[in-house]
Protein backbone atom coordinates (compact mmCIF):
# COMPACT_ATOMS: atom_id res chain seq x y z
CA UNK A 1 0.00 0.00 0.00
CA UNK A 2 1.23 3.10 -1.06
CA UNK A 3 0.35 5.79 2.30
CA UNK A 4 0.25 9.07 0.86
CA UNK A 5 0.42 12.39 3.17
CA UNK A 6 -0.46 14.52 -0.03
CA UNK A 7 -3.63 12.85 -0.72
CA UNK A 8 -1.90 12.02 -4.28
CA UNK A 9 -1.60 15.49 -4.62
CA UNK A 10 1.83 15.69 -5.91
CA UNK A 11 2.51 15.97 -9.29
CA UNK A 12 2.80 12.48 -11.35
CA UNK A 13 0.93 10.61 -8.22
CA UNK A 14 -2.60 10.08 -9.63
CA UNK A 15 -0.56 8.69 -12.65
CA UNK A 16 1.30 6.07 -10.87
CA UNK A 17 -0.77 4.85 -8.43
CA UNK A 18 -3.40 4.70 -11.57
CA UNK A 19 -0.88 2.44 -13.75
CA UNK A 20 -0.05 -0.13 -10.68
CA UNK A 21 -2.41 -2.35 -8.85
CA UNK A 22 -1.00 -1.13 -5.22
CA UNK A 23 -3.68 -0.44 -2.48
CA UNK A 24 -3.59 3.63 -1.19
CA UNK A 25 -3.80 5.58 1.64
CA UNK A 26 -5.35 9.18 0.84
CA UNK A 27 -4.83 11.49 3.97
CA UNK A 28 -5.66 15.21 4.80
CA UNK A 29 -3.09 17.11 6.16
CA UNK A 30 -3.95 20.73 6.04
CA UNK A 31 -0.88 22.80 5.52
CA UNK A 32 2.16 20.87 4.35
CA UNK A 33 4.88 19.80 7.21
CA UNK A 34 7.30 22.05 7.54
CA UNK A 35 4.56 24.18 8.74
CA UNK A 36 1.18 22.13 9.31
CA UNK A 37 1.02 22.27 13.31
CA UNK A 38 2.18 26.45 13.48
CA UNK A 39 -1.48 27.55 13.94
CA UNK A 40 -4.01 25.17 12.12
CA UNK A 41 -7.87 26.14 12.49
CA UNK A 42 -10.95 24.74 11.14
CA UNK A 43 -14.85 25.75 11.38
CA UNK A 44 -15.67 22.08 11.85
CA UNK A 45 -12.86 19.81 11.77
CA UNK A 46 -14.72 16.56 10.70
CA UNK A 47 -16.66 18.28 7.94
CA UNK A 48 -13.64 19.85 6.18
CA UNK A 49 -11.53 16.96 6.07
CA UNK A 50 -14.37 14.95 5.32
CA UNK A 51 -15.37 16.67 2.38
CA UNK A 52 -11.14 17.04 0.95
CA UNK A 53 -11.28 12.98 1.87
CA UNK A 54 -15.07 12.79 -0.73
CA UNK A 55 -12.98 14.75 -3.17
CA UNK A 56 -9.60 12.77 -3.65
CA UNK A 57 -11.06 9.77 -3.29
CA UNK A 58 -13.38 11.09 -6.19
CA UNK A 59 -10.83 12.23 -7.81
CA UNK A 60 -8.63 9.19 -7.84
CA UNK A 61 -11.60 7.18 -8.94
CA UNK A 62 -11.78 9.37 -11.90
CA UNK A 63 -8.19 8.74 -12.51
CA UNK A 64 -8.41 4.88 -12.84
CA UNK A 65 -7.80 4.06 -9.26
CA UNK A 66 -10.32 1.33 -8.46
CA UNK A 67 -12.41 2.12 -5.31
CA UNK A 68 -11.52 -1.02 -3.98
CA UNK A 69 -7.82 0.01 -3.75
CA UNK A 70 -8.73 3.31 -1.58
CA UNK A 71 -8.23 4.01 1.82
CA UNK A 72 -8.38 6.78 3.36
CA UNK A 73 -7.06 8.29 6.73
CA UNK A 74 -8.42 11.57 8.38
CA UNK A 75 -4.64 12.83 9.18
CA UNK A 76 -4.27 12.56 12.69
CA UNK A 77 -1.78 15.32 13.87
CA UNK A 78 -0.99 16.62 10.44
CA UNK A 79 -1.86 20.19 10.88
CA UNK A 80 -4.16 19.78 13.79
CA UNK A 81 -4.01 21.06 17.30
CA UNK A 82 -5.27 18.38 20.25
CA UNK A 83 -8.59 19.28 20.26
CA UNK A 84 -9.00 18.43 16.15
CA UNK A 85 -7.67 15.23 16.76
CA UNK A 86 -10.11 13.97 19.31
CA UNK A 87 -13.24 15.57 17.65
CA UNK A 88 -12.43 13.63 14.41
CA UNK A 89 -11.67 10.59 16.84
CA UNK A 90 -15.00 11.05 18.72
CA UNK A 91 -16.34 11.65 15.00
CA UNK A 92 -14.25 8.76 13.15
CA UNK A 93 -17.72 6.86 12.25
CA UNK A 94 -18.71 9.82 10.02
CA UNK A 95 -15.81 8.77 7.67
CA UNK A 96 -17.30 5.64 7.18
CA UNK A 97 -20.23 6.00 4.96
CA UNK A 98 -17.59 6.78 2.29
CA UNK A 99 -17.52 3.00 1.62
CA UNK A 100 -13.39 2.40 1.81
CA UNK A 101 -12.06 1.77 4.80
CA UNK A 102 -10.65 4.23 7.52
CA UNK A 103 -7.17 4.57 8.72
CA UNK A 104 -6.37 5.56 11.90
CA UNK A 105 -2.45 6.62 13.08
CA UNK A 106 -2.77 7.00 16.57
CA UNK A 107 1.12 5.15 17.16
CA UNK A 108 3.70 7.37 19.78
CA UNK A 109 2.02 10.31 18.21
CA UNK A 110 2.83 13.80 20.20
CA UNK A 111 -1.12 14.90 20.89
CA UNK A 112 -0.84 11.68 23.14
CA UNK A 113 2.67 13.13 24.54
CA UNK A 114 0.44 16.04 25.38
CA UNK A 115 -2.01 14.78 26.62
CA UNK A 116 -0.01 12.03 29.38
CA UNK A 117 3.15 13.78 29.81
CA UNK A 118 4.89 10.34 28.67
CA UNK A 119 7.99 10.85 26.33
CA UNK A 120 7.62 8.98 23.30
CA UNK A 121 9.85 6.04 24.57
CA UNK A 122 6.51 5.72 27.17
CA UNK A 123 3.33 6.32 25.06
CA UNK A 124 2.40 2.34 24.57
CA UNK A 125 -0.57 2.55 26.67
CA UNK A 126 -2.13 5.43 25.32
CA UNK A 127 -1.15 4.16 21.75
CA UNK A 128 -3.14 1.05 22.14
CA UNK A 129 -6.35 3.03 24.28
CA UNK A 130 -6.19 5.34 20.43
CA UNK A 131 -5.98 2.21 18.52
CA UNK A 132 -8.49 0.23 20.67
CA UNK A 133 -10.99 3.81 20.54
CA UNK A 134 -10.35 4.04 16.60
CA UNK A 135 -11.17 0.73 15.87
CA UNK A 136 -14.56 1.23 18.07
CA UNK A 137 -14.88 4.22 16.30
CA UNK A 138 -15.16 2.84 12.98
CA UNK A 139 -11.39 2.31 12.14
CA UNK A 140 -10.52 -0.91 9.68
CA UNK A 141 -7.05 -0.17 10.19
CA UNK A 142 -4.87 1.07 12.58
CA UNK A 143 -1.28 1.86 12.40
CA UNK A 144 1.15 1.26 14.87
CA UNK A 145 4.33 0.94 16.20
CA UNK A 146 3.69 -2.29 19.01
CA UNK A 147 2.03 -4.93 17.19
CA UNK A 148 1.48 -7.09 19.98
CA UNK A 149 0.37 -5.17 21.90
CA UNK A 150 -2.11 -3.55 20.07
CA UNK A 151 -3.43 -7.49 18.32
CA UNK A 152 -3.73 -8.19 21.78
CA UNK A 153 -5.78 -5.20 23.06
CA UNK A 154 -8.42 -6.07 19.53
CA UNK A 155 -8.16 -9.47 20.19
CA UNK A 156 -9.87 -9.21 23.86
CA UNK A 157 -12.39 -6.40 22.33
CA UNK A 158 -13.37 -8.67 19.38
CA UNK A 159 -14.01 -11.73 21.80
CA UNK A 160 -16.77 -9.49 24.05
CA UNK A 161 -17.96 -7.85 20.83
CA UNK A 162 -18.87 -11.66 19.66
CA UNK A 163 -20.29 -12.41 22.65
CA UNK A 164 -22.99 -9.25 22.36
């Protein structure tokens, strides 16, 4: 799977995703990185990246890339403050009624520094709480960093979902 920050927004990207058969991951990031987390504002978080998510996807469709191959990943902490990300985590089942699966990247990221006080060396728990609240959320995929420990967090949470 090709995981693409720019939403295949770069020039030639459309056109080589388009000509392979690889999977891809269109994100929002508002801003570009160098400069994404200076001051980044929204009206309504989850409707904005929503909507840029309905367009690439639409876009890539018209392009030749099968919707079947799409994923797509609201951009956790790429040019959003703390707040964004847990409104669009709270929110993460609005992204899917776009009918490809969500992405979420939860994994060591800083808003969870921020929000424990854990260096990065120390963010496990809180990367497999995101995960675990992602995937409840409406998340197909989750990225991250400790496998294990994250399969074994969805692992006990798919056994009591069966069980409902």
């Amino acid at each position: 799977m090709i995981n693409d920050i720019t939403a295949l927004g770069a020039p030639g990207a459309l056109e080589a995703v388009a000509g392979s058969d690889c999977a891809v991951c269109l994100m929002h990031m508002q801003g570009e990185p160098r400069t994404m987390q200076a001051r980044p504002v929204y009206d309504d978080v989850t409707r904005e990246v929503k909507a840029m998510l309905v367009a690439r996807v639409a876009v890539a469709e018209r392009s030749g890339i099968a919707r079947e191959r799409i994923v797509i990943d609201p951009g956790f902490g790429f040019g959003k403050t703390i707040e964004h990300n847990l409104e669009l985590l709270r929110r993460l089942r609005d992204f899917t009624g776009l009918g490809v699966p969500v992405l979420a990247g939860w994994s060591r990221k800083s808003s969870l520094g921020r929000l424990t006080g854990r260096p990065v060396q120390d963010r496990l728990a809180a990367s497999v709480a995101a995960a675990l609240i992602a995937v409840q959320h409406g998340a197909s995929i989750v990225r991250a960093h400790d496998v294990a420990a994250t399969r074994d967090a969805l692992a006990v949470w798919q056994a009591v979902e069966a069980r409902n």
